[in-house]
C-alpha atoms as a PDB file:
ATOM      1  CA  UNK A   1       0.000   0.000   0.000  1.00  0.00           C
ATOM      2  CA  UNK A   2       1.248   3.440  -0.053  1.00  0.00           C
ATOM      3  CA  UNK A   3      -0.254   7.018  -0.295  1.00  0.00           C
ATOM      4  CA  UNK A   4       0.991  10.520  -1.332  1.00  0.00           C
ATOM      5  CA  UNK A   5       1.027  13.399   0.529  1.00  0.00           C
ATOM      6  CA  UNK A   6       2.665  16.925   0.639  1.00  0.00           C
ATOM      7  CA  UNK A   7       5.560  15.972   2.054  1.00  0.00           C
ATOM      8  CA  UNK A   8       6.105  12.456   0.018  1.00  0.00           C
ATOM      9  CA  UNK A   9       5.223   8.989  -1.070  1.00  0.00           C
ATOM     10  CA  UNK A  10       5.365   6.665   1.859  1.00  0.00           C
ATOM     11  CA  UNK A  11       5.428   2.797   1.039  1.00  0.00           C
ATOM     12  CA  UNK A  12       4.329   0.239   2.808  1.00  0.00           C
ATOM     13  CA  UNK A  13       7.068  -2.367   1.300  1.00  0.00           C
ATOM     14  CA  UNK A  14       9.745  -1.732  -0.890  1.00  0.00           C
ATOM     15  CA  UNK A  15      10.289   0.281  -4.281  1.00  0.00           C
ATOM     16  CA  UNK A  16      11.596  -2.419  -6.853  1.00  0.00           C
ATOM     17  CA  UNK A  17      13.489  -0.824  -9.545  1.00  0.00           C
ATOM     18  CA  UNK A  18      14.204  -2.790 -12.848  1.00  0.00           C
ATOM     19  CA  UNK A  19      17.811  -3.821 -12.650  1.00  0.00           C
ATOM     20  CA  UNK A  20      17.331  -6.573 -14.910  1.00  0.00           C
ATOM     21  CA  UNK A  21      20.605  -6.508 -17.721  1.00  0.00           C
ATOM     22  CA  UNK A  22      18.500  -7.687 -20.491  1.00  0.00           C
ATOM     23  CA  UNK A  23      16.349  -4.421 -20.007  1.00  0.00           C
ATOM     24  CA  UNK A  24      19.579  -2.219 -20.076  1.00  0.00           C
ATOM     25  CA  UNK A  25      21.893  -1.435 -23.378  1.00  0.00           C
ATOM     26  CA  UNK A  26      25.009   1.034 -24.078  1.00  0.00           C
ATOM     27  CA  UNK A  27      26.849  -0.242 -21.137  1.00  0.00           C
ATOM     28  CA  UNK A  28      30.026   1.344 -20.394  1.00  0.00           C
ATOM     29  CA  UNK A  29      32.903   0.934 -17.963  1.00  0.00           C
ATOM     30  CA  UNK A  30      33.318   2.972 -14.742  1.00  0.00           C
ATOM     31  CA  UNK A  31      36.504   4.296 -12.883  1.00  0.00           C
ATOM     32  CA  UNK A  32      36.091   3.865  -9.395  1.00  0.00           C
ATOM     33  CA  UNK A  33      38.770   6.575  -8.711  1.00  0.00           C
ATOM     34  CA  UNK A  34      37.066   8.979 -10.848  1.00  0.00           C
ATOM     35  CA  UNK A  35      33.747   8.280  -9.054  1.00  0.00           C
ATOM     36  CA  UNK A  36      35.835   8.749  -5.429  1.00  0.00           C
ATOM     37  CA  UNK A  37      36.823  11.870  -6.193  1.00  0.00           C
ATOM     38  CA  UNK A  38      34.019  13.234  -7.474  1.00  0.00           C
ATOM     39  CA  UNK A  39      31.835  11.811  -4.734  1.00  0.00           C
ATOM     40  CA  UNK A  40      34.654  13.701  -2.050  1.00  0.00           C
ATOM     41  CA  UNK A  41      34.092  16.576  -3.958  1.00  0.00           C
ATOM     42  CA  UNK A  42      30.661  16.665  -4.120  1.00  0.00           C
ATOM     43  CA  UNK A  43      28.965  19.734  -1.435  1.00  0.00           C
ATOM     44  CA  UNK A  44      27.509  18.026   1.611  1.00  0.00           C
ATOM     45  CA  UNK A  45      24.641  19.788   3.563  1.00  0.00           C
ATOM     46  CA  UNK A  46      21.868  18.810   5.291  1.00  0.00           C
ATOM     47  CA  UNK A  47      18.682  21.128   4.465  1.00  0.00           C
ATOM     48  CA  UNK A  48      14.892  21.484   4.824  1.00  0.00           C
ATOM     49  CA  UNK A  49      12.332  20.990   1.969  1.00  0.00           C
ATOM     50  CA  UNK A  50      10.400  25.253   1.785  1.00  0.00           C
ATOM     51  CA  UNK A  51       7.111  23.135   2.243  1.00  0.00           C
ATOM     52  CA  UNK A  52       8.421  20.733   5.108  1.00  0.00           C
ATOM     53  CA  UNK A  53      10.374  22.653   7.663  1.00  0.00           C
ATOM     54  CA  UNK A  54      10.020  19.762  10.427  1.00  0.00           C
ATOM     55  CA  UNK A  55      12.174  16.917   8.615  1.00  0.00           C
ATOM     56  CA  UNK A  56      15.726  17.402   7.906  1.00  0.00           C
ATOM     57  CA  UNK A  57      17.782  15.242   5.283  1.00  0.00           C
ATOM     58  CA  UNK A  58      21.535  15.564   4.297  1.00  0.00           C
ATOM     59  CA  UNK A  59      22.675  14.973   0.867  1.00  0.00           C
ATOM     60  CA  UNK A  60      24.218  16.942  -2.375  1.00  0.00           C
ATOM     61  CA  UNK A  61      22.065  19.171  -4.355  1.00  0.00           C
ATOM     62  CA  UNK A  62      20.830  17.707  -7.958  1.00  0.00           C
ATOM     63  CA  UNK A  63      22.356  20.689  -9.449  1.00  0.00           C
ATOM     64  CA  UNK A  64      26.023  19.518  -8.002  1.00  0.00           C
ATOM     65  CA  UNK A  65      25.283  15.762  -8.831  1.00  0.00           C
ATOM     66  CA  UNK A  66      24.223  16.334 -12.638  1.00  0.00           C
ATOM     67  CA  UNK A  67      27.359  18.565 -12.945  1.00  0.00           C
ATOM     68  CA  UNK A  68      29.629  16.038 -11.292  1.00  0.00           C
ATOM     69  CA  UNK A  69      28.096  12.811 -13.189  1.00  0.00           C
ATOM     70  CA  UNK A  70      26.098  13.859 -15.874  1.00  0.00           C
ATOM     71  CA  UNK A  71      23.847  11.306 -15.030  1.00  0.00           C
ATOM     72  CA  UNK A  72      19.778  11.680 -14.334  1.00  0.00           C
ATOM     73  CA  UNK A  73      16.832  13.210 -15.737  1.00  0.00           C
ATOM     74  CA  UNK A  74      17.852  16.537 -15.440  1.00  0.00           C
ATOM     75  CA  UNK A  75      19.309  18.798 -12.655  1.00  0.00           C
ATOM     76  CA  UNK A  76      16.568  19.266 -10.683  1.00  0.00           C
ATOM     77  CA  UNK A  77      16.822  15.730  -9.459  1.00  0.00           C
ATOM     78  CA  UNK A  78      18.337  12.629  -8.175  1.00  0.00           C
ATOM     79  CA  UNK A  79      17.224   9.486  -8.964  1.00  0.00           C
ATOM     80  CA  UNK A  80      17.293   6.934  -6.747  1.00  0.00           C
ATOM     81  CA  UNK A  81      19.137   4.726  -9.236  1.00  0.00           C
ATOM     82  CA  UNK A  82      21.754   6.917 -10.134  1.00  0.00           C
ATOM     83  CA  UNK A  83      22.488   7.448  -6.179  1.00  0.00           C
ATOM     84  CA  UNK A  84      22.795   3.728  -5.605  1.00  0.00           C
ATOM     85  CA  UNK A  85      24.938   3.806  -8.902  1.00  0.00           C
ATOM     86  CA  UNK A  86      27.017   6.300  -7.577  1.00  0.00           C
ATOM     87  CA  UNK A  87      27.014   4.581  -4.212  1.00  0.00           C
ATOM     88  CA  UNK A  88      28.109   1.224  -5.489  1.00  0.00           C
ATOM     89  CA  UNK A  89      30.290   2.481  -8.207  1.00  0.00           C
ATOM     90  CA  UNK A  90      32.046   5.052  -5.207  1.00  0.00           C
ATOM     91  CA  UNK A  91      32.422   1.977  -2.893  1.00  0.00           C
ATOM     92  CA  UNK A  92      36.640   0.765  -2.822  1.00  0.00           C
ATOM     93  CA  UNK A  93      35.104  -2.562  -2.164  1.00  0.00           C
ATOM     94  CA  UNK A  94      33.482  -3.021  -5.331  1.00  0.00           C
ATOM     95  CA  UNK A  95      35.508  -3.695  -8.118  1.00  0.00           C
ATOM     96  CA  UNK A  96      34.885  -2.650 -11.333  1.00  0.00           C
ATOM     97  CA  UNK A  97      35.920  -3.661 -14.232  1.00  0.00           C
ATOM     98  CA  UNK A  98      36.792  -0.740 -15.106  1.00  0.00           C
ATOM     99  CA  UNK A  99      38.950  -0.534 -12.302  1.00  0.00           C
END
């Protein structure tokens, strides 16, 4: 179940993105260095929504992201795909093959 309101979606669950490879073309390789750096580079601040001055969040502005990655819609937003790409592909852990 989930409902909208003014200050978001909430879900009852989970929010299952297609991830599937056979759904996905133009792949290219990813430095994880490059994606360290511009992840430490990357402005920081934790902020209010204008309509929602009771919750707080932390996180980089789209503008900064789009400008760092060139990734997304546009840059007026983040999606959550491109975060956890970012996250994952930012990660020393993960190796890419890439490198």
């Amino acid at each position: 179940m989930m409902h909208l309101i003014t200050s978001g979606l909430y879900v009852n669950g989970a929010v299952v993105l297609t991830s599937d490879r056979n759904a996905k073309e133009n792949f290219t390789d990813i430095k994880v260095r490059d994606v360290l750096e511009k992840v430490a580079a990357l402005p920081i601040t934790s902020w209010n929504y204008k309509q929602d001055n009771s919750s707080r969040h932390f996180g980089p502005m789209a503008q900064d992201f789009y400008a760092a990655f060139g990734i997304g819609p546009d840059d007026k937003h983040i999606t959550t795909v491109d975060a956890d790409g970012v996250a994952f592909g930012g990660d020393p852990g993960v190796e890419s093959k890439g490198g």
